[in-house]
N, C-alpha and C. Protein backbone atom coordinates (compact mmCIF):
# COMPACT_ATOMS: atom_id res chain seq x y z
N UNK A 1 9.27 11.16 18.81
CA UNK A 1 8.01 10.65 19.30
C UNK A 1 7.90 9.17 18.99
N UNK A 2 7.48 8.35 19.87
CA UNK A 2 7.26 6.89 19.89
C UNK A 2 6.35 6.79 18.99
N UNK A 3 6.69 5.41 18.12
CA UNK A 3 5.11 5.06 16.87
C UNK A 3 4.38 3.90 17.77
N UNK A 4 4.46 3.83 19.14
CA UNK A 4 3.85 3.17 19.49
C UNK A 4 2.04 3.05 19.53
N UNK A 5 1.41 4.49 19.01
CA UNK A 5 0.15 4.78 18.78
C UNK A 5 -0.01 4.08 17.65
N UNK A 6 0.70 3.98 16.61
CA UNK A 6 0.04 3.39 15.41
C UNK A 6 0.05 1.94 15.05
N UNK A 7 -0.57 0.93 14.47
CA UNK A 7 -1.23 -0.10 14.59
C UNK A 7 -2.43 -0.10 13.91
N UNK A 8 -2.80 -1.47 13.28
CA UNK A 8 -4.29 -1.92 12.92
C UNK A 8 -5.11 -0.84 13.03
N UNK A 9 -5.51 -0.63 14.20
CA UNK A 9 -6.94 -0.29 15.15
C UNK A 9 -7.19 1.24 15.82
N UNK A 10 -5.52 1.68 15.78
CA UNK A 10 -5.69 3.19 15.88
C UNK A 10 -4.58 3.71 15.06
N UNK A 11 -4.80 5.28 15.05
CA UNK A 11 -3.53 5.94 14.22
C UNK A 11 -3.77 7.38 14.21
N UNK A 12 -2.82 8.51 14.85
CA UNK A 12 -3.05 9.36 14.84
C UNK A 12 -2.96 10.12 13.94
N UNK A 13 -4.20 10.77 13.26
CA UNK A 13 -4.57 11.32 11.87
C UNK A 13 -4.94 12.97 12.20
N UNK A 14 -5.06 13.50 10.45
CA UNK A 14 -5.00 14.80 10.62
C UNK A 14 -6.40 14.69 9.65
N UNK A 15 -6.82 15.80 9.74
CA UNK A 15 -8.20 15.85 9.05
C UNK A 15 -7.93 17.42 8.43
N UNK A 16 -8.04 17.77 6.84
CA UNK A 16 -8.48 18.16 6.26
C UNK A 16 -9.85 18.83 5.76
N UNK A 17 -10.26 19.50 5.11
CA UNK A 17 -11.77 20.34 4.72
C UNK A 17 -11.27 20.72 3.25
N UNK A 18 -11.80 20.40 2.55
CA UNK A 18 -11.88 21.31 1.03
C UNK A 18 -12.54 22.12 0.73
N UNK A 19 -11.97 23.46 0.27
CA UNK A 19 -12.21 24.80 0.49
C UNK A 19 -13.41 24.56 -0.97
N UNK A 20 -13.38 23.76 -1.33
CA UNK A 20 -14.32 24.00 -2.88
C UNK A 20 -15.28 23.22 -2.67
N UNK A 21 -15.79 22.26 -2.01
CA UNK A 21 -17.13 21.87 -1.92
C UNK A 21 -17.21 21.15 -0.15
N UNK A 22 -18.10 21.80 0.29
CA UNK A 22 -18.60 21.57 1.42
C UNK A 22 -18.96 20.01 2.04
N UNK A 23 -18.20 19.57 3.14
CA UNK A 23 -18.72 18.29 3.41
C UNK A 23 -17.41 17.19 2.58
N UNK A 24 -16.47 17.67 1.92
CA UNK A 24 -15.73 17.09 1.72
C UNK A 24 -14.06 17.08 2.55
N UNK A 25 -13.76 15.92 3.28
CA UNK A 25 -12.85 15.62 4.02
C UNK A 25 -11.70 14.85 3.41
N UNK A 26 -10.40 14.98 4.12
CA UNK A 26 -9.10 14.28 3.92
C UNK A 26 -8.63 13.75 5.24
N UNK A 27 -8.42 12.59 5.37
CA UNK A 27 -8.13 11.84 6.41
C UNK A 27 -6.65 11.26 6.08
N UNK A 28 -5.32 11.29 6.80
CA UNK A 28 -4.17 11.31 6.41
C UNK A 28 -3.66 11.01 7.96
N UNK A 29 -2.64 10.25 7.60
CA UNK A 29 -1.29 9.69 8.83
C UNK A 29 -0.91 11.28 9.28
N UNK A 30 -0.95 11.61 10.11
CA UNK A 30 -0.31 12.69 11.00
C UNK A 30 0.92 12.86 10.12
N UNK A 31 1.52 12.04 10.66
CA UNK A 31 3.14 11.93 10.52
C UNK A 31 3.78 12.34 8.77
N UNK A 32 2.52 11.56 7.54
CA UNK A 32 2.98 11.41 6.48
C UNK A 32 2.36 12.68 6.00
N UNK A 33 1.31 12.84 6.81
CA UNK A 33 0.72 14.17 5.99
C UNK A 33 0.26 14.49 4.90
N UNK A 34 0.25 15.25 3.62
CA UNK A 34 -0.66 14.64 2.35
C UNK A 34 0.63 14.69 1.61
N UNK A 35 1.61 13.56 1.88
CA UNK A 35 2.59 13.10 0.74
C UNK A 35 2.12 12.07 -0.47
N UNK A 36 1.34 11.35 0.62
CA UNK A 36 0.45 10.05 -0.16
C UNK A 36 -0.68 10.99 -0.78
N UNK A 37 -0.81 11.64 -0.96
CA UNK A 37 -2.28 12.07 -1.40
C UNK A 37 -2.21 12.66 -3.13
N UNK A 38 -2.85 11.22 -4.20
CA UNK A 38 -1.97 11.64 -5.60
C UNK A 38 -2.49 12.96 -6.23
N UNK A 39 -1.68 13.97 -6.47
CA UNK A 39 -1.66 15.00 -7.48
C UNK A 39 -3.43 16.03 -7.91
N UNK A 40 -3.28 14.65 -8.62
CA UNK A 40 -5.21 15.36 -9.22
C UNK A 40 -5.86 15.05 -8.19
N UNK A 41 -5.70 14.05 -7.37
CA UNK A 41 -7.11 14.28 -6.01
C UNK A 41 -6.74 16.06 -5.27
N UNK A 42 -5.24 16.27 -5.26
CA UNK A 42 -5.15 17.71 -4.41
C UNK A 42 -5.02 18.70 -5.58
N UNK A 43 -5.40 18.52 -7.05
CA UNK A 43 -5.71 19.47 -7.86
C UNK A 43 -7.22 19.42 -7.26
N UNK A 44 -8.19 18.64 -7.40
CA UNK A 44 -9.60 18.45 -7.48
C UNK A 44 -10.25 18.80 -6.25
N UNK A 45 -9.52 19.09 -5.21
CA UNK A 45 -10.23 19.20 -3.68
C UNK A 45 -9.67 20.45 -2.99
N UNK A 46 -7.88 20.69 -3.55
CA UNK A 46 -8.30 22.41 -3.39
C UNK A 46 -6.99 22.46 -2.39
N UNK A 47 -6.64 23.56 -1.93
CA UNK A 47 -5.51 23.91 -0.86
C UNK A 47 -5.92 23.32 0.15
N UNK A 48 -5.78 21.99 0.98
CA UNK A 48 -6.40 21.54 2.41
C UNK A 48 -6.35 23.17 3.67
N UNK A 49 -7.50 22.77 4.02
CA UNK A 49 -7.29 23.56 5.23
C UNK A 49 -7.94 22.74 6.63
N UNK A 50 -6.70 22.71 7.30
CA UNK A 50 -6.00 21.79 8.42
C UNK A 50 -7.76 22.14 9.14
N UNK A 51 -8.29 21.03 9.71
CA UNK A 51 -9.76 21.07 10.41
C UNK A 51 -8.98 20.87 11.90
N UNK A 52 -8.59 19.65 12.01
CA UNK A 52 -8.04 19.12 13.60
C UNK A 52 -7.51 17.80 13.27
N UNK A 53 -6.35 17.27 14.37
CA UNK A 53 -5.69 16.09 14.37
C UNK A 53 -6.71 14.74 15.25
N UNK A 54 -6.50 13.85 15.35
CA UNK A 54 -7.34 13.55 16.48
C UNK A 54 -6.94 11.47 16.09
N UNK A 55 -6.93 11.08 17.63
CA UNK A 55 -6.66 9.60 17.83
C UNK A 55 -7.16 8.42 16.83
N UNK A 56 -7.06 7.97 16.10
CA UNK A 56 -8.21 7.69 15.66
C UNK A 56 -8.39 6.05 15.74
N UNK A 57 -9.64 5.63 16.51
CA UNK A 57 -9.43 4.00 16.68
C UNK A 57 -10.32 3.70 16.09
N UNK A 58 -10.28 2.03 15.91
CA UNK A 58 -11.26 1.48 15.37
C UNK A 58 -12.61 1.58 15.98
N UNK A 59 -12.49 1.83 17.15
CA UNK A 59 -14.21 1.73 17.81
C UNK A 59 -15.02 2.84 17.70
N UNK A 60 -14.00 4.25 17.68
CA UNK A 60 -14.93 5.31 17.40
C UNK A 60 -15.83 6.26 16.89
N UNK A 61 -16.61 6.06 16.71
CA UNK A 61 -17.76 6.83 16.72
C UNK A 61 -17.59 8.16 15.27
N UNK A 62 -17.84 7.52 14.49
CA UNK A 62 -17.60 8.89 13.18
C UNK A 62 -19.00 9.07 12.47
N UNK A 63 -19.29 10.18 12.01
CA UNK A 63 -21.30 10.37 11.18
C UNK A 63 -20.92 9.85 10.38
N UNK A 64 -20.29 9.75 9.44
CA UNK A 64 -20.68 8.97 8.15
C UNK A 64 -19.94 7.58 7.49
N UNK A 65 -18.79 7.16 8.70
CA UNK A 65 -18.19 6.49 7.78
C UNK A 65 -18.10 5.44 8.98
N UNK A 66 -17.66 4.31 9.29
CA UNK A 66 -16.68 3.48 9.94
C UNK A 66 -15.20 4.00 9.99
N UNK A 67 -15.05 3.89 11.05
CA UNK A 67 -13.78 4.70 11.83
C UNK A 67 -12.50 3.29 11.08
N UNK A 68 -12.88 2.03 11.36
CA UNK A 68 -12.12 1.04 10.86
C UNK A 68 -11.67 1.20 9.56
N UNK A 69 -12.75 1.53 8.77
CA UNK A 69 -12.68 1.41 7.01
C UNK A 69 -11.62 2.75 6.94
N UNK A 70 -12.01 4.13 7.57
CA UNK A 70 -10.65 5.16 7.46
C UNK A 70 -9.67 4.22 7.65
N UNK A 71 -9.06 3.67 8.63
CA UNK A 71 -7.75 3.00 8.91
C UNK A 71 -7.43 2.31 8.16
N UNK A 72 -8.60 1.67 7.48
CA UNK A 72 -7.98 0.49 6.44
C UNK A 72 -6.98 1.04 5.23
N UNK A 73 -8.44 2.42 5.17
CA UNK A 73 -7.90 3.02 3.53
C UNK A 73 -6.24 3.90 3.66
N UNK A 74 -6.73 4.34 4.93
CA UNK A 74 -4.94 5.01 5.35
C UNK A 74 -3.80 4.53 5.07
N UNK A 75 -3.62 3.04 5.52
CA UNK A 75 -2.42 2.04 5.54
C UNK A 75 -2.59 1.21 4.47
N UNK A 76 -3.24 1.49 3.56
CA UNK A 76 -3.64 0.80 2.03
C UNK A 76 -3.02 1.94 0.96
N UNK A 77 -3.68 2.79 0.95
CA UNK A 77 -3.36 3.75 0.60
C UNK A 77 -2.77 5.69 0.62
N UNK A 78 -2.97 5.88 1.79
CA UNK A 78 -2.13 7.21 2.97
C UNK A 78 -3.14 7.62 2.90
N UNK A 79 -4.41 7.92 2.42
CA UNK A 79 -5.41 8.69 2.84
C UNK A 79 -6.84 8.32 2.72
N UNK A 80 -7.93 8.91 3.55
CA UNK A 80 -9.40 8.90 2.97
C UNK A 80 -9.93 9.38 2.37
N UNK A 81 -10.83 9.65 1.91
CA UNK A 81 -11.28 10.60 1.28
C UNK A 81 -12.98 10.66 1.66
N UNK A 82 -13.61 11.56 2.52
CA UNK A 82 -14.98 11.72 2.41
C UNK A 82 -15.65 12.50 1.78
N UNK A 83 -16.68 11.74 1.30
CA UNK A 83 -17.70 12.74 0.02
C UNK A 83 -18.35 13.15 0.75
N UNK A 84 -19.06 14.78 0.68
CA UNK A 84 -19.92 14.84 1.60
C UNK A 84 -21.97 13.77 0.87
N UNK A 85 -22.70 14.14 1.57
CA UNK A 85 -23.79 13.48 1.65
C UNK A 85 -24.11 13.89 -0.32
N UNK A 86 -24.84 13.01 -0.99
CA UNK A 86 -25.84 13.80 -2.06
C UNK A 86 -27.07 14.20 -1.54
N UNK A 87 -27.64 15.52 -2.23
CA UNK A 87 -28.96 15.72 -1.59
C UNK A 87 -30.15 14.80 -2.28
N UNK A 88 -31.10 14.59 -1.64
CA UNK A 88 -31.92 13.68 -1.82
C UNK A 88 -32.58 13.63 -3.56
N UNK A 89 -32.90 14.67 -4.22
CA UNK A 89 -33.12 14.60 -5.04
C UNK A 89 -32.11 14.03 -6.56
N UNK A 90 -30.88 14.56 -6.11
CA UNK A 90 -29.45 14.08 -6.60
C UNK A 90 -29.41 12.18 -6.81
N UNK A 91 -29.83 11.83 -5.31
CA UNK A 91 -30.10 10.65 -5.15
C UNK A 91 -30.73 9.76 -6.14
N UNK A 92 -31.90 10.09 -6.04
CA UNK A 92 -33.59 9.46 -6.40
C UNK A 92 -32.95 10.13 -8.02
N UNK A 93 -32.25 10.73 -9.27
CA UNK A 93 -31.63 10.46 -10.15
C UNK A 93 -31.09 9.77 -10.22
N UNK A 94 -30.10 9.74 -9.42
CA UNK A 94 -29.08 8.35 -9.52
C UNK A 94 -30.01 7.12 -9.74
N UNK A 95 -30.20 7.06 -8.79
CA UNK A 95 -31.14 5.52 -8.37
C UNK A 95 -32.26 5.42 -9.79
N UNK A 96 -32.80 6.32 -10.39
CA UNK A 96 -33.86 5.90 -11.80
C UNK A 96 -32.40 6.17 -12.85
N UNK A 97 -31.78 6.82 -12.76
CA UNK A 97 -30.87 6.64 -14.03
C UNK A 97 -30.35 4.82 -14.05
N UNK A 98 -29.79 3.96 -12.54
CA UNK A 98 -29.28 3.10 -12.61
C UNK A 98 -30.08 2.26 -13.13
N UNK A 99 -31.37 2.36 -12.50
CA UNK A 99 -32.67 1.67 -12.96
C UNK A 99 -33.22 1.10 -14.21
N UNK A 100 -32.98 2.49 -15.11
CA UNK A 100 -32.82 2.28 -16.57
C UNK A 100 -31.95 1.54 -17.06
N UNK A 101 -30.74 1.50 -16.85
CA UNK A 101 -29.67 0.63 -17.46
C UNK A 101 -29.70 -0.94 -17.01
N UNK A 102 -30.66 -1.38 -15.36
CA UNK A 102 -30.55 -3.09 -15.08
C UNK A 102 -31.23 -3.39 -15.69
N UNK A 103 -30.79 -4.83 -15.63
CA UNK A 103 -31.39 -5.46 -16.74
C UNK A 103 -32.76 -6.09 -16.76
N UNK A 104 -33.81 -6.25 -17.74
CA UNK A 104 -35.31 -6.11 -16.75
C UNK A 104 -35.12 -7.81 -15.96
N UNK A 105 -35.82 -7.60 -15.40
CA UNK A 105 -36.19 -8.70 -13.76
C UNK A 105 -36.98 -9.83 -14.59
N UNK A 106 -36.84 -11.17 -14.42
CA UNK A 106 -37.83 -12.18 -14.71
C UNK A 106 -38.79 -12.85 -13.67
């Protein structure tokens, strides 16, 4: 097969699902598959189970992430990694825990 698909701006990728927490994705080079993908991230996320392959360019259209920034992290490093969402209350902890620790405002 020609590597003429891959480049900057597109790259045909495989997408992953982790069987242990919902909303969490693996984004990986087709071709390389999860060779790049180090050790404890595929202790921590579980046996992949294959979701779908699919084109992937810079212009298109993804819910949570920039389609570009996947590509970047791919050819930087062989894979993505998506967290799924925190729920809102999860959040609004975060955000007063960080709160506590800046430093006060003048």
């Amino acid at each position: 097969m020609s590597n003429d698909y891959l480049d900057a701006n597109r790259r045909l990728v495989s997408v992953f699902r982790s069987p242990r927490r919902d909303g969490m994705y693996l984004y990986v080079d087709r071709k390389e598959g999860l060779a790049r993908v180090p050790d404890a991230l595929r202790e921590l996320f579980g046996t992949p189970q294959h979701a779908m392959d699919l084109l992937l360019t810079a212009e298109r259209k993804l819910a949570r992430v920039a389609a570009a920034d996947v590509l970047a992290k791919i050819a930087e490093q062989g894979f993505y990694l998506q967290m799924p969402p925190l729920p809102d209350d999860e959040m609004r902890a975060i955000i007063a825990a960080n709160d506590k620790l800046a430093p006060a405002r003048r």
